[in-house]
N, C-alpha and C. Protein backbone atom coordinates (compact mmCIF):
# COMPACT_ATOMS: atom_id res chain seq x y z
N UNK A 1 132.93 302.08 122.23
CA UNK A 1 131.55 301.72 122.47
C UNK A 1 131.51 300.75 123.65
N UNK A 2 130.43 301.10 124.55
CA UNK A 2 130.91 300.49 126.00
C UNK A 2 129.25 299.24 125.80
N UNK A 3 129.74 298.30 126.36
CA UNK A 3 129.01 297.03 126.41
C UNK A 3 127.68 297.00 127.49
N UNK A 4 128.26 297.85 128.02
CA UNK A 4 126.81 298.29 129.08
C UNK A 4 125.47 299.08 128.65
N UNK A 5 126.01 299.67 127.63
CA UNK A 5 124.91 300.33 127.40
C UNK A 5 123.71 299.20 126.15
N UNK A 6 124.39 298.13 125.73
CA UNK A 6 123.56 297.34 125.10
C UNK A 6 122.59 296.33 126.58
N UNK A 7 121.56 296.08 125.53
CA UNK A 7 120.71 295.32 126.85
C UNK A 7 120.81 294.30 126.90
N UNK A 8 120.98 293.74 128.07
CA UNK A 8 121.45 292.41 128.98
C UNK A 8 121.02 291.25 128.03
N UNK A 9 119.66 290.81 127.44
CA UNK A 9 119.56 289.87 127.12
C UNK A 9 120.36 289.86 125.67
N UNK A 10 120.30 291.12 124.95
CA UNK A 10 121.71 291.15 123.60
C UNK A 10 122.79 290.53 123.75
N UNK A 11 123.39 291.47 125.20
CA UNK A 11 124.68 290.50 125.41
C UNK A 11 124.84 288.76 125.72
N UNK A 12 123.30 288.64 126.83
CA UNK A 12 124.05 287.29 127.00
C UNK A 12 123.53 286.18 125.85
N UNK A 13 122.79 286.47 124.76
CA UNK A 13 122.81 286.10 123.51
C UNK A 13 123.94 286.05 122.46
N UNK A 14 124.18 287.13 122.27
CA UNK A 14 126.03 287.10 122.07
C UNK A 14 126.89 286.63 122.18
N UNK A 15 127.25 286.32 123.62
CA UNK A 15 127.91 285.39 124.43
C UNK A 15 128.09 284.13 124.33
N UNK A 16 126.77 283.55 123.79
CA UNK A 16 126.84 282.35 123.96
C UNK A 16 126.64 281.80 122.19
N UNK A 17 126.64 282.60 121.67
CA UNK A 17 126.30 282.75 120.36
C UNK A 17 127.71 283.00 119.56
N UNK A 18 128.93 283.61 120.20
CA UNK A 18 130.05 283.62 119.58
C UNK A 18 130.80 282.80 120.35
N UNK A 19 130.48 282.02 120.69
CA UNK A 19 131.09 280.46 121.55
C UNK A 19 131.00 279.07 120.85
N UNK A 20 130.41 279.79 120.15
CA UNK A 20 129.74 278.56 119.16
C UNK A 20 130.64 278.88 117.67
N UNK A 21 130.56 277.32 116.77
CA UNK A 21 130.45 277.26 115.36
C UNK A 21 129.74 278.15 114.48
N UNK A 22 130.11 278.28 113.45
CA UNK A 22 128.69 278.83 112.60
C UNK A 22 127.68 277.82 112.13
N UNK A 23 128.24 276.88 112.06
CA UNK A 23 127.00 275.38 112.05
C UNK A 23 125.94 275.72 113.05
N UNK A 24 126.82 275.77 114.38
CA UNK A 24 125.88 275.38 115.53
C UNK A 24 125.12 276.84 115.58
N UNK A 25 125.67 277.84 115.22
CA UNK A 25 124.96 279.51 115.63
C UNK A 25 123.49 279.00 114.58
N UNK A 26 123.86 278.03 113.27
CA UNK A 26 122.43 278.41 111.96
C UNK A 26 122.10 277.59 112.76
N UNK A 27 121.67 276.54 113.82
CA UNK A 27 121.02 275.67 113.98
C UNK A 27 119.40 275.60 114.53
N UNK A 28 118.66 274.36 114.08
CA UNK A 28 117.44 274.51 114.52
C UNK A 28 117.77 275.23 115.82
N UNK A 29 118.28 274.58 117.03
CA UNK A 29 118.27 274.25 118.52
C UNK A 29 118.55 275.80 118.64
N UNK A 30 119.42 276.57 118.07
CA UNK A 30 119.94 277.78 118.16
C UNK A 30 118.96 279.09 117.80
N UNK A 31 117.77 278.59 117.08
CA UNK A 31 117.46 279.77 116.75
C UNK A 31 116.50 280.43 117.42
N UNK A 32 116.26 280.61 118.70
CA UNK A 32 115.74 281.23 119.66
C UNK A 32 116.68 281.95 120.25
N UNK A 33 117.85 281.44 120.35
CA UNK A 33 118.78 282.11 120.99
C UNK A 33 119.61 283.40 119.89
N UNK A 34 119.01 283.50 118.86
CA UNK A 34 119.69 284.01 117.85
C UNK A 34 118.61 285.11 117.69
N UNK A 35 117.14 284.62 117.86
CA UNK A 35 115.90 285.32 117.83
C UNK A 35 116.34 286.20 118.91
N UNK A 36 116.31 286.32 119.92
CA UNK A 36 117.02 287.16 121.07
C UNK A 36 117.61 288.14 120.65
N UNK A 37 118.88 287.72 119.77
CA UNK A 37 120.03 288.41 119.95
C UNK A 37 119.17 289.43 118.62
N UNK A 38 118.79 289.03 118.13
CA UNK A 38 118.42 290.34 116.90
C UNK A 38 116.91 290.56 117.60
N UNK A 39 116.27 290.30 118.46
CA UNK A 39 115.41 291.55 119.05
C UNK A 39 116.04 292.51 119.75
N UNK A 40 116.98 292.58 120.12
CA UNK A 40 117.46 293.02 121.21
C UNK A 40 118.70 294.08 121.08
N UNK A 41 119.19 293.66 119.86
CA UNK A 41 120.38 294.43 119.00
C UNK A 41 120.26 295.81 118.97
N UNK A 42 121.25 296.50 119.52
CA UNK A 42 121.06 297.69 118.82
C UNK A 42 120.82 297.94 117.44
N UNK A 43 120.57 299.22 117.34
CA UNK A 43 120.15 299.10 115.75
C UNK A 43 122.09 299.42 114.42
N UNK A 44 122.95 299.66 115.44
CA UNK A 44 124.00 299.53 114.48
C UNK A 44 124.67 298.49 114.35
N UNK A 45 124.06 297.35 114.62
CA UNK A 45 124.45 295.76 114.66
C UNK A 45 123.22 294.82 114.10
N UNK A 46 122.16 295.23 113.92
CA UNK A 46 121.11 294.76 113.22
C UNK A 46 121.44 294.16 111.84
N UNK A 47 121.94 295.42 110.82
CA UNK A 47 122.35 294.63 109.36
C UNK A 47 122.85 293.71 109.46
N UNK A 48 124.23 293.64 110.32
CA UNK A 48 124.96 292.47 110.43
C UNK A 48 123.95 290.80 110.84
N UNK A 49 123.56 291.30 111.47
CA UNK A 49 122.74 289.65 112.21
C UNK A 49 121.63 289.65 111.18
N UNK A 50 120.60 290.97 109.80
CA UNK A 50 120.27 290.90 109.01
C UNK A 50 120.50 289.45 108.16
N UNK A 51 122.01 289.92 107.86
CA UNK A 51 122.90 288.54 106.92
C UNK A 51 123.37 287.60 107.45
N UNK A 52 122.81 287.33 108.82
CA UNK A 52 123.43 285.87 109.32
C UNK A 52 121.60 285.48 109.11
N UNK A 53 120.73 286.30 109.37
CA UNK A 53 119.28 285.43 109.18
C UNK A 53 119.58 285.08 107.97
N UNK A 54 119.81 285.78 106.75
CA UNK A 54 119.02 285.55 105.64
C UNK A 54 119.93 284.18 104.96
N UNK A 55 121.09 283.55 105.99
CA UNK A 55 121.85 282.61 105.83
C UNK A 55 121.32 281.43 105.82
N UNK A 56 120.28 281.93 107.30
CA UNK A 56 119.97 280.92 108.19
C UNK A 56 118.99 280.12 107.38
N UNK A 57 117.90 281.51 106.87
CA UNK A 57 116.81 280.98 106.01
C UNK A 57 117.12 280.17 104.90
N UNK A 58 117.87 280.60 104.03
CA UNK A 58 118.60 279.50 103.02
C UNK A 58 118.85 278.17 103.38
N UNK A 59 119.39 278.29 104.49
CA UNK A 59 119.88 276.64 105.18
C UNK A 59 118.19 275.77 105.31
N UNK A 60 117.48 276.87 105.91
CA UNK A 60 116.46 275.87 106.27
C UNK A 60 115.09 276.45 105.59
């Protein structure tokens, strides 16, 4: 599966999103940048970031 064919703002959400903690990925400051990454997701990577929201929501 080639990285190009996902869209630019997915990836560079990603990017900066698996650079990080998982503290810092649930964080207030983070979650625009996380909002991104799951608009933007293809849809066979969606569930996955599904269960990092429904983490997130718990936390906060």
């Amino acid at each position: 599966m080639s990285i190009e064919k996902y869209d630019p703002r997915f990836v560079d959400a990603m990017n900066k999103l698996s650079k990080m903690s998982e503290e810092e990925r649930l964080s207030e400051e983070n979650k625009d940048l996380f909002e991104q990454a799951m608009n933007y997701a293809p849809l066979d990577i969606q569930p996955q970031l599904t269960e990092i929201r429904k983490k997130y929501d718990d936390i906060h």
